[in-house]
PDB file of N, CA and C in Angstrom:
ATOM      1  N   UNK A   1      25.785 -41.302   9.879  1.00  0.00           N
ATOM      2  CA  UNK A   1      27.033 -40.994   9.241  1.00  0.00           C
ATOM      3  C   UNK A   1      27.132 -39.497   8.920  1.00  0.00           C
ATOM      4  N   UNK A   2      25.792 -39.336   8.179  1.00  0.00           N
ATOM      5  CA  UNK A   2      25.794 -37.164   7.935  1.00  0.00           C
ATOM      6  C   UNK A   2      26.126 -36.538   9.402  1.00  0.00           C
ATOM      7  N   UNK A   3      25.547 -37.129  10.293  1.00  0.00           N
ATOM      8  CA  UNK A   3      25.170 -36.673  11.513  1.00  0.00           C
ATOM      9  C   UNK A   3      26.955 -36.210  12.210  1.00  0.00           C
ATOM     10  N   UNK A   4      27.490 -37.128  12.127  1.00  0.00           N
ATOM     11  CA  UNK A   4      28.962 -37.172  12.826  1.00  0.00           C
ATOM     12  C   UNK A   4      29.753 -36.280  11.312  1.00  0.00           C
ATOM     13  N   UNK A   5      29.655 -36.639  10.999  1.00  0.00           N
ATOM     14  CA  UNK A   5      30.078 -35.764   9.801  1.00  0.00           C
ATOM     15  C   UNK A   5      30.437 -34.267  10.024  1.00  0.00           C
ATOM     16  N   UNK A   6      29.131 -33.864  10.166  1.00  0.00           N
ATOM     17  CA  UNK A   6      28.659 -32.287   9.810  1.00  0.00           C
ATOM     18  C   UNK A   6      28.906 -31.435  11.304  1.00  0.00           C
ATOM     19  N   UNK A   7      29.143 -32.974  12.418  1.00  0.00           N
ATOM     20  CA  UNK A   7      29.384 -32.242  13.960  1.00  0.00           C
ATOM     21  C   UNK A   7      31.219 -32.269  14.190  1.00  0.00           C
ATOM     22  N   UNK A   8      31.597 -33.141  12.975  1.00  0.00           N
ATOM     23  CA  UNK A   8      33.149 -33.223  13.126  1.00  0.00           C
ATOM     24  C   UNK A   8      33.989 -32.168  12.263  1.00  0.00           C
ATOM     25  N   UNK A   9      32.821 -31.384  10.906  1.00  0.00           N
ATOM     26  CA  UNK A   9      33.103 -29.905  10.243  1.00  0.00           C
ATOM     27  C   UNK A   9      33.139 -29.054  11.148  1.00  0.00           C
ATOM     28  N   UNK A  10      31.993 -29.050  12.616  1.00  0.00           N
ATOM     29  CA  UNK A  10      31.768 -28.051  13.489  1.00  0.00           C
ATOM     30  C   UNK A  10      32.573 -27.694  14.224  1.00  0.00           C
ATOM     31  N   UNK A  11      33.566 -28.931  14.852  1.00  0.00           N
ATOM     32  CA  UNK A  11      33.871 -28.923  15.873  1.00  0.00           C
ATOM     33  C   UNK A  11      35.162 -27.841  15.755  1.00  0.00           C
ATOM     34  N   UNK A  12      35.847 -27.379  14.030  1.00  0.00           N
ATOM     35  CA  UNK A  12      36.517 -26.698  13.547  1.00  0.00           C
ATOM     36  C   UNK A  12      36.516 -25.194  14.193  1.00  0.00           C
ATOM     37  N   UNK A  13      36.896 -24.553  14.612  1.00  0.00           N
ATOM     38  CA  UNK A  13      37.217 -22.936  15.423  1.00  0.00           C
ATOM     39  C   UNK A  13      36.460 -22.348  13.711  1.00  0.00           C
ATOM     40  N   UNK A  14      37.124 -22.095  13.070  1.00  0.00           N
ATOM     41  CA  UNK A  14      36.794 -21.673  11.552  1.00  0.00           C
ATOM     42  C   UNK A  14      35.497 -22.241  10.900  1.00  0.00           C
ATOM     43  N   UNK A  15      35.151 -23.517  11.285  1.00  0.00           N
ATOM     44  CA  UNK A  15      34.179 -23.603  10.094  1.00  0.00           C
ATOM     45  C   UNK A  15      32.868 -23.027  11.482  1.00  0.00           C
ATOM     46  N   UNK A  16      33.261 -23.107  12.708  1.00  0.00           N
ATOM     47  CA  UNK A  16      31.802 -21.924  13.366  1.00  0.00           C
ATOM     48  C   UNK A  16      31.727 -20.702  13.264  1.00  0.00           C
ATOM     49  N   UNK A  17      32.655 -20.233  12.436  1.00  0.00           N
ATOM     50  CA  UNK A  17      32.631 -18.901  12.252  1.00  0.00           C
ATOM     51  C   UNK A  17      32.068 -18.986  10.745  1.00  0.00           C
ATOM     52  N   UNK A  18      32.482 -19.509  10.033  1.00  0.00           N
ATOM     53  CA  UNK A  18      31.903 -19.638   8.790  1.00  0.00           C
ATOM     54  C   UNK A  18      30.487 -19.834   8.953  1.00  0.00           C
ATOM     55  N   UNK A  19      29.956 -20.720   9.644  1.00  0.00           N
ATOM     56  CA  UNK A  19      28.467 -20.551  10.016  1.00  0.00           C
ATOM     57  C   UNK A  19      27.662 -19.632  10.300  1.00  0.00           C
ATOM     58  N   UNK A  20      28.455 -19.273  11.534  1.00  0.00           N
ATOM     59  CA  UNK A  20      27.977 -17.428  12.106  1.00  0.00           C
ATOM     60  C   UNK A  20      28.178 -16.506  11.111  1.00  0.00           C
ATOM     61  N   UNK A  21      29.108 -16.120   9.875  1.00  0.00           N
ATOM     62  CA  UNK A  21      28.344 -15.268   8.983  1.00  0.00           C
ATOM     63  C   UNK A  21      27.766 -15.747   8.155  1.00  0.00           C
ATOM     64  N   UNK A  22      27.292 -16.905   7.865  1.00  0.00           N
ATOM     65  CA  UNK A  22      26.088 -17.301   6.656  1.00  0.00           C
ATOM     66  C   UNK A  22      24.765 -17.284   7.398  1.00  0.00           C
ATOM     67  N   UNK A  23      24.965 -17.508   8.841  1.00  0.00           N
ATOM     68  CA  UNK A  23      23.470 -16.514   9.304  1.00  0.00           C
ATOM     69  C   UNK A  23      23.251 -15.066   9.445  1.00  0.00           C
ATOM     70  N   UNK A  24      24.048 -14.697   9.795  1.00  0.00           N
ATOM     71  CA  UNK A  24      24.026 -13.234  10.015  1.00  0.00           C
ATOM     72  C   UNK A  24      23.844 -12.777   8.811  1.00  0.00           C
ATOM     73  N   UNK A  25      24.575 -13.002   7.286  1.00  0.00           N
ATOM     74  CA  UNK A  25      24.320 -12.536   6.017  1.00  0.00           C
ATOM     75  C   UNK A  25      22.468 -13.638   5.907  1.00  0.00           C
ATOM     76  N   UNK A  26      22.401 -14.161   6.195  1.00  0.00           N
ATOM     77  CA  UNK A  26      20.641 -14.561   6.272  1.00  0.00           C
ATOM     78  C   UNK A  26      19.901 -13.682   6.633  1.00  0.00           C
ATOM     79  N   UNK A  27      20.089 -13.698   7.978  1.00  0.00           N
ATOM     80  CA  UNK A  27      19.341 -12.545   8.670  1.00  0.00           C
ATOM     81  C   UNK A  27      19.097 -11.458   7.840  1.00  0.00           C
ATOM     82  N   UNK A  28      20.414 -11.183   7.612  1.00  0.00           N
ATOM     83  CA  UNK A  28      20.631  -9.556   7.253  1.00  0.00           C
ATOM     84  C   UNK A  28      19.097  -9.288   5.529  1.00  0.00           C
ATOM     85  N   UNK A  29      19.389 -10.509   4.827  1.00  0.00           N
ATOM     86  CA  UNK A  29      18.875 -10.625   3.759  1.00  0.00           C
ATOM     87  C   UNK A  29      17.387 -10.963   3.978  1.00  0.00           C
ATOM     88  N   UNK A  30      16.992 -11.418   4.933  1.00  0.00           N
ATOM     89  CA  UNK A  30      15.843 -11.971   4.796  1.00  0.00           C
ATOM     90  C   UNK A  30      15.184 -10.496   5.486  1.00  0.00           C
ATOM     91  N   UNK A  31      15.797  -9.698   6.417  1.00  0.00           N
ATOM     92  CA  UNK A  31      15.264  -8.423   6.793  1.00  0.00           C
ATOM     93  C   UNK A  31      14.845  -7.179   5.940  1.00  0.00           C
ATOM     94  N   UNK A  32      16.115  -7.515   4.884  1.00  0.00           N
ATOM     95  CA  UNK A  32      15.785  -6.333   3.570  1.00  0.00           C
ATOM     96  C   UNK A  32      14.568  -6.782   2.636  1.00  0.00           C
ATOM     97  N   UNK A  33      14.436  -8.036   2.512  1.00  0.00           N
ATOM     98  CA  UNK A  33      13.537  -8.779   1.649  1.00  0.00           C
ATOM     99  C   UNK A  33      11.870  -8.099   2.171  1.00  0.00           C
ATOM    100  N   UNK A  34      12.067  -8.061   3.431  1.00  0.00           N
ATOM    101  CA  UNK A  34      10.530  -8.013   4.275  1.00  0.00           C
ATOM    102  C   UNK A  34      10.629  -6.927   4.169  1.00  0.00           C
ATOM    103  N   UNK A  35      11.988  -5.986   4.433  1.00  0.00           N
ATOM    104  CA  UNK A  35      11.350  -3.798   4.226  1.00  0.00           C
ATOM    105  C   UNK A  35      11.178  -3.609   3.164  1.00  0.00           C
ATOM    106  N   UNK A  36      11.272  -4.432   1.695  1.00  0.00           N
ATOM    107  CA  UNK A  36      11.024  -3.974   0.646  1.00  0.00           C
ATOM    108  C   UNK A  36       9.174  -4.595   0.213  1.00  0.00           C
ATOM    109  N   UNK A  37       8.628  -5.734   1.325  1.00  0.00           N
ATOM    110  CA  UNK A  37       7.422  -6.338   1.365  1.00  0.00           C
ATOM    111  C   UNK A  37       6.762  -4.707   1.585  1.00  0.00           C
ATOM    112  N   UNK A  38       7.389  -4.687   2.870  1.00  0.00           N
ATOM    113  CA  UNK A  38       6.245  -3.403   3.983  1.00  0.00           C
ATOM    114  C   UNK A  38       6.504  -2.297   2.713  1.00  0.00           C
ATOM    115  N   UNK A  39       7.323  -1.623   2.124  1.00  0.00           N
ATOM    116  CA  UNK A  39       7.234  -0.918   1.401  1.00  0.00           C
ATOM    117  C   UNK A  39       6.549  -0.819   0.045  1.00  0.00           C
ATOM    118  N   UNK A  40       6.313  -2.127  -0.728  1.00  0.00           N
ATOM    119  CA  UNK A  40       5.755  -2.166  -1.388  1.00  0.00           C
ATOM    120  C   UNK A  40       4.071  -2.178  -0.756  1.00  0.00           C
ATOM    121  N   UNK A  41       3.785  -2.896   0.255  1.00  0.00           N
ATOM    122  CA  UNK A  41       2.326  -2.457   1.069  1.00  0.00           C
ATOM    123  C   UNK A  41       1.713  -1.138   0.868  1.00  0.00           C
ATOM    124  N   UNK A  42       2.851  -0.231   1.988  1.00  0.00           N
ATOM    125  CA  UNK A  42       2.659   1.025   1.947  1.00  0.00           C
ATOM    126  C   UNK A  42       2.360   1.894   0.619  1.00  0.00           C
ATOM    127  N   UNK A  43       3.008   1.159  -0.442  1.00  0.00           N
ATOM    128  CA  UNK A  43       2.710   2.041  -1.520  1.00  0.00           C
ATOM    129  C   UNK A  43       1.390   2.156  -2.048  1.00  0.00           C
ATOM    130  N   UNK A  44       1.129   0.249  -2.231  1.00  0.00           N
ATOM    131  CA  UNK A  44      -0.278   0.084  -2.456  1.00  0.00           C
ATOM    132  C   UNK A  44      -1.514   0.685  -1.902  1.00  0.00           C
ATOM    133  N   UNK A  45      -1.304   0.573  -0.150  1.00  0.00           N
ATOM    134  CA  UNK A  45      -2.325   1.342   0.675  1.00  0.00           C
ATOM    135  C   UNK A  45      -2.261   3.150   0.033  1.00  0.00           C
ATOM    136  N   UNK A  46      -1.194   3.424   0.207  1.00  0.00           N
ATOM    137  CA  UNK A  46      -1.456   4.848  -0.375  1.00  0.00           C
ATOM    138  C   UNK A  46      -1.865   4.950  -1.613  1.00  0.00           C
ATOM    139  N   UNK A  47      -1.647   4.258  -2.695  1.00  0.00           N
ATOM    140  CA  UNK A  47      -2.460   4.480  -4.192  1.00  0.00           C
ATOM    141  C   UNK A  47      -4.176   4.587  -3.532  1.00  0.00           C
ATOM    142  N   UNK A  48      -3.997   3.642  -2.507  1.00  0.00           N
ATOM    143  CA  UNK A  48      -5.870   3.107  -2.547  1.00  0.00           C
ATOM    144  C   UNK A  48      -6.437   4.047  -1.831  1.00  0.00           C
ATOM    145  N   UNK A  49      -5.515   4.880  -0.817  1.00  0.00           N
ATOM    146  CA  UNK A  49      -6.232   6.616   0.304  1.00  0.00           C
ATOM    147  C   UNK A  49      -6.219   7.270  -1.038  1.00  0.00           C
ATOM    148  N   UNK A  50      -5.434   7.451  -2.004  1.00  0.00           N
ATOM    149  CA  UNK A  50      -5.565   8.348  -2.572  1.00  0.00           C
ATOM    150  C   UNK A  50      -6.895   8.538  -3.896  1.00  0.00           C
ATOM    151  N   UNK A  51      -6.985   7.345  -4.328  1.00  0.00           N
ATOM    152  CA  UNK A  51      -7.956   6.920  -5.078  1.00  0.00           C
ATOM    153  C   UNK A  51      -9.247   6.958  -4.498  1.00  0.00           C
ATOM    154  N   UNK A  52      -9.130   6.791  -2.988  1.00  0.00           N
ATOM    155  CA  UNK A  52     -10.787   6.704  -2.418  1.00  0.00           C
ATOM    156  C   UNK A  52     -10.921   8.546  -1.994  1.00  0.00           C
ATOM    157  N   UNK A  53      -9.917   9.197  -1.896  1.00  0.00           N
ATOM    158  CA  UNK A  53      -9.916  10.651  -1.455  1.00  0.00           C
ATOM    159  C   UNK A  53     -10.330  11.453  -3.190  1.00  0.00           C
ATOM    160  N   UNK A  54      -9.868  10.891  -4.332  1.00  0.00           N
ATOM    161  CA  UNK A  54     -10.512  11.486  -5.571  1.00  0.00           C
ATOM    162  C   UNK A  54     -11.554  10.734  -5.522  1.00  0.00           C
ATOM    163  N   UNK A  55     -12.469   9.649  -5.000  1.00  0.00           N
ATOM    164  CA  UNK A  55     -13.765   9.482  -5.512  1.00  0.00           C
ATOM    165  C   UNK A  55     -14.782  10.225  -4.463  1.00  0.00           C
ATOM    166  N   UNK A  56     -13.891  10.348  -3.621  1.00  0.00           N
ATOM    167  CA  UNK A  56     -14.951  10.665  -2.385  1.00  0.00           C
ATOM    168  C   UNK A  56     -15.478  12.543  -2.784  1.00  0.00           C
ATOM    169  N   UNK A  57     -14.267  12.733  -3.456  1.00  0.00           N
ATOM    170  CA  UNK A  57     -14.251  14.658  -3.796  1.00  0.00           C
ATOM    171  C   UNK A  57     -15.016  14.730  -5.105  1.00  0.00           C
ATOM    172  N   UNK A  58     -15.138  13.674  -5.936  1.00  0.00           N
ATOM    173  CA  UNK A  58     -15.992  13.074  -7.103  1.00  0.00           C
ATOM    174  C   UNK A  58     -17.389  13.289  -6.650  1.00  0.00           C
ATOM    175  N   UNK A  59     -17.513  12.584  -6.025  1.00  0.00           N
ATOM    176  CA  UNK A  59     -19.302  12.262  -5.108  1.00  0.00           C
ATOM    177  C   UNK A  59     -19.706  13.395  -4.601  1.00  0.00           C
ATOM    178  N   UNK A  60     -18.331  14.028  -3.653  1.00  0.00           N
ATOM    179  CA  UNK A  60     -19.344  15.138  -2.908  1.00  0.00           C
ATOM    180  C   UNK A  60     -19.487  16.264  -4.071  1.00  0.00           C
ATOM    181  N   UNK A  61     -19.048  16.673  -4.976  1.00  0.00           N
ATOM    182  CA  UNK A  61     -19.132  17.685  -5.940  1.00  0.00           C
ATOM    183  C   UNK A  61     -20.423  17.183  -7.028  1.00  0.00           C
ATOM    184  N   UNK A  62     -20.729  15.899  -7.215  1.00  0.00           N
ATOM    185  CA  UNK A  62     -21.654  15.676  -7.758  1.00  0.00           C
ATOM    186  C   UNK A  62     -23.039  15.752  -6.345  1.00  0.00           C
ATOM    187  N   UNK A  63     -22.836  15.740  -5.357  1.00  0.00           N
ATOM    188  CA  UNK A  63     -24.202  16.063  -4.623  1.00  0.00           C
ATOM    189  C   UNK A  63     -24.262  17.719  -4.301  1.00  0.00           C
ATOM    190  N   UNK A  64     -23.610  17.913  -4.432  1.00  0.00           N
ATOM    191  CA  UNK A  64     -23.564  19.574  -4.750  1.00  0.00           C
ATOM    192  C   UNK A  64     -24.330  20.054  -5.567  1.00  0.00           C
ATOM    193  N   UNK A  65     -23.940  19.668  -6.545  1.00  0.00           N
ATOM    194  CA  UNK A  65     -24.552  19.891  -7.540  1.00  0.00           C
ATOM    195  C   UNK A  65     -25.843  19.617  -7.535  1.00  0.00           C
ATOM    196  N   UNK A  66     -26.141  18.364  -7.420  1.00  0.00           N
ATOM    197  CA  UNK A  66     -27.469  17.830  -7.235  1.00  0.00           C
ATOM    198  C   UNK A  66     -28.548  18.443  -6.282  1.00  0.00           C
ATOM    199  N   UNK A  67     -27.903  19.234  -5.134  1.00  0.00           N
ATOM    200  CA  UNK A  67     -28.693  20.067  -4.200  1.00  0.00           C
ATOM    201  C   UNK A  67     -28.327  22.088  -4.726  1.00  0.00           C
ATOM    202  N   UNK A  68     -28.578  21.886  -5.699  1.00  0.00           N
ATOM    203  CA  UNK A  68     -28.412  23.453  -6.562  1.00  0.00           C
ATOM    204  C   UNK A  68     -29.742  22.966  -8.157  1.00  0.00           C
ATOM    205  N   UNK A  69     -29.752  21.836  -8.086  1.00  0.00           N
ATOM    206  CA  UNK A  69     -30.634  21.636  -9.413  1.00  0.00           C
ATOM    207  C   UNK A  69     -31.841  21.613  -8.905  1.00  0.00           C
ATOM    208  N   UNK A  70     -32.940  22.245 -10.182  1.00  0.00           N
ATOM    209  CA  UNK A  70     -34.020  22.708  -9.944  1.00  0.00           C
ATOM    210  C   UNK A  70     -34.716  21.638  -9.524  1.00  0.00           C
ATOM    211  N   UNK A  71     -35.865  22.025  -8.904  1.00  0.00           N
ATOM    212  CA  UNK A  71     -36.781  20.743  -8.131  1.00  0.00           C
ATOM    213  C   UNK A  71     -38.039  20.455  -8.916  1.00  0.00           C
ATOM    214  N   UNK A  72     -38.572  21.206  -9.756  1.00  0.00           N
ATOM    215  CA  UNK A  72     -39.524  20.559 -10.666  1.00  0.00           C
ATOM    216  C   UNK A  72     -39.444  21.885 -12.397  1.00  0.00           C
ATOM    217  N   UNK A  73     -40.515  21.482 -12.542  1.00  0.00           N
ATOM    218  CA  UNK A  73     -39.966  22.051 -13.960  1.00  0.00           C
ATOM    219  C   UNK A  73     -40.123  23.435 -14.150  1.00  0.00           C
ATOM    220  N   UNK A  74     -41.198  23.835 -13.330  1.00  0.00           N
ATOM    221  CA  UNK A  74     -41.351  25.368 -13.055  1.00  0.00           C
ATOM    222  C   UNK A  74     -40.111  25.953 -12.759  1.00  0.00           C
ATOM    223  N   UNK A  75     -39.415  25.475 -11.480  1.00  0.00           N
ATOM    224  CA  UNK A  75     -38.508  25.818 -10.839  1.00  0.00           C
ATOM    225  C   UNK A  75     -37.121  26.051 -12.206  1.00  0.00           C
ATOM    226  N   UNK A  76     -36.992  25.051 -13.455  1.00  0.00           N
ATOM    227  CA  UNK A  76     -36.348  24.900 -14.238  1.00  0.00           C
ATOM    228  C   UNK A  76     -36.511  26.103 -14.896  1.00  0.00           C
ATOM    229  N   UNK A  77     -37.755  26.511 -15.675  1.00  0.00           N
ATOM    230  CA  UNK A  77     -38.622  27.505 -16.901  1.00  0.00           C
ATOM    231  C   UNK A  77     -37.891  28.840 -16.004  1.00  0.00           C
ATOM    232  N   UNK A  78     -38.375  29.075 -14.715  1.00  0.00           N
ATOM    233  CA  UNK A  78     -37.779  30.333 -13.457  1.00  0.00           C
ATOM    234  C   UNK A  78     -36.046  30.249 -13.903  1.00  0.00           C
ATOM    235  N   UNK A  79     -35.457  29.505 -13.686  1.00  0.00           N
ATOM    236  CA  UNK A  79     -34.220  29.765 -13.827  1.00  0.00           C
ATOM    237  C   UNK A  79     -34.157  29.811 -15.826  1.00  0.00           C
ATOM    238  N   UNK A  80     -34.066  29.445 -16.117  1.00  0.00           N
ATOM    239  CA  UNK A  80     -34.211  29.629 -17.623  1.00  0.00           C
ATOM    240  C   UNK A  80     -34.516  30.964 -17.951  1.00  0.00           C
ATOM    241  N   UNK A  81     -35.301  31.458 -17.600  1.00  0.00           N
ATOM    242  CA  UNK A  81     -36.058  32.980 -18.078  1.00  0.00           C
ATOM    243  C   UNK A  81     -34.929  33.699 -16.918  1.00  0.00           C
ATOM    244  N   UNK A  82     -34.566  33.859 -15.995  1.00  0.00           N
ATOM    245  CA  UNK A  82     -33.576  34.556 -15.216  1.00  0.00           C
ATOM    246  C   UNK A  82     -31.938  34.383 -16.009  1.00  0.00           C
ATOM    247  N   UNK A  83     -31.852  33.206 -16.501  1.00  0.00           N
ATOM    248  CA  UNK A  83     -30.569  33.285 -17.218  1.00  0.00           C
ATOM    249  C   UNK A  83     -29.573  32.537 -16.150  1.00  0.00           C
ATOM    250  N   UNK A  84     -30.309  31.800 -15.244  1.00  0.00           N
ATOM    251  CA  UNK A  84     -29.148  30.836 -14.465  1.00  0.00           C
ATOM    252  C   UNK A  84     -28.208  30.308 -14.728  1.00  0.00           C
ATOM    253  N   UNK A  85     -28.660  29.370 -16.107  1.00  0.00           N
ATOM    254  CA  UNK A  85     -27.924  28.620 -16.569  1.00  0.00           C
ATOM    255  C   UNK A  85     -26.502  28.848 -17.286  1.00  0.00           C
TER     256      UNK A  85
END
């Protein structure tokens, strides 16, 4: 009964046009829905380059450092009495 129904609304010039823009306004909506997905992605991925690019400049400035510090304690007393520090 739905069946003949909904093919005897169709068979209307007007109500297939009424159809054709409630997909097309679908389409249209379900496309903006997904560029605002990918965009919110993109944002995330870039917080996370940017966060791994300050830890990575974190690390290498702390091994820097670490290859400038004295190697035993003599080496420490030498810079101490020179005024390195």
């Amino acid at each position: 009964m739905w069946a003949s129904f909904v093919v005897g609304i169709l068979a209307r010039p007007w109500a297939r046009r009424v159809v054709g823009v409630a997909l097309v306004a679908l389409t249209i909506t379900l496309f903006l829905i997904n560029l605002r997905r990918q965009g919110e992605r993109a944002g995330r991925a870039a917080e996370r380059l940017e966060t791994l690019e300050r830890i990575n400049d974190i690390q290498r400035r702390m091994l820097e450092g670490a290859s400038r510090r004295p190697r035993n304690r003599d080496d420490l007393l030498e810079r101490l009495r020179r005024g390195g520090f």
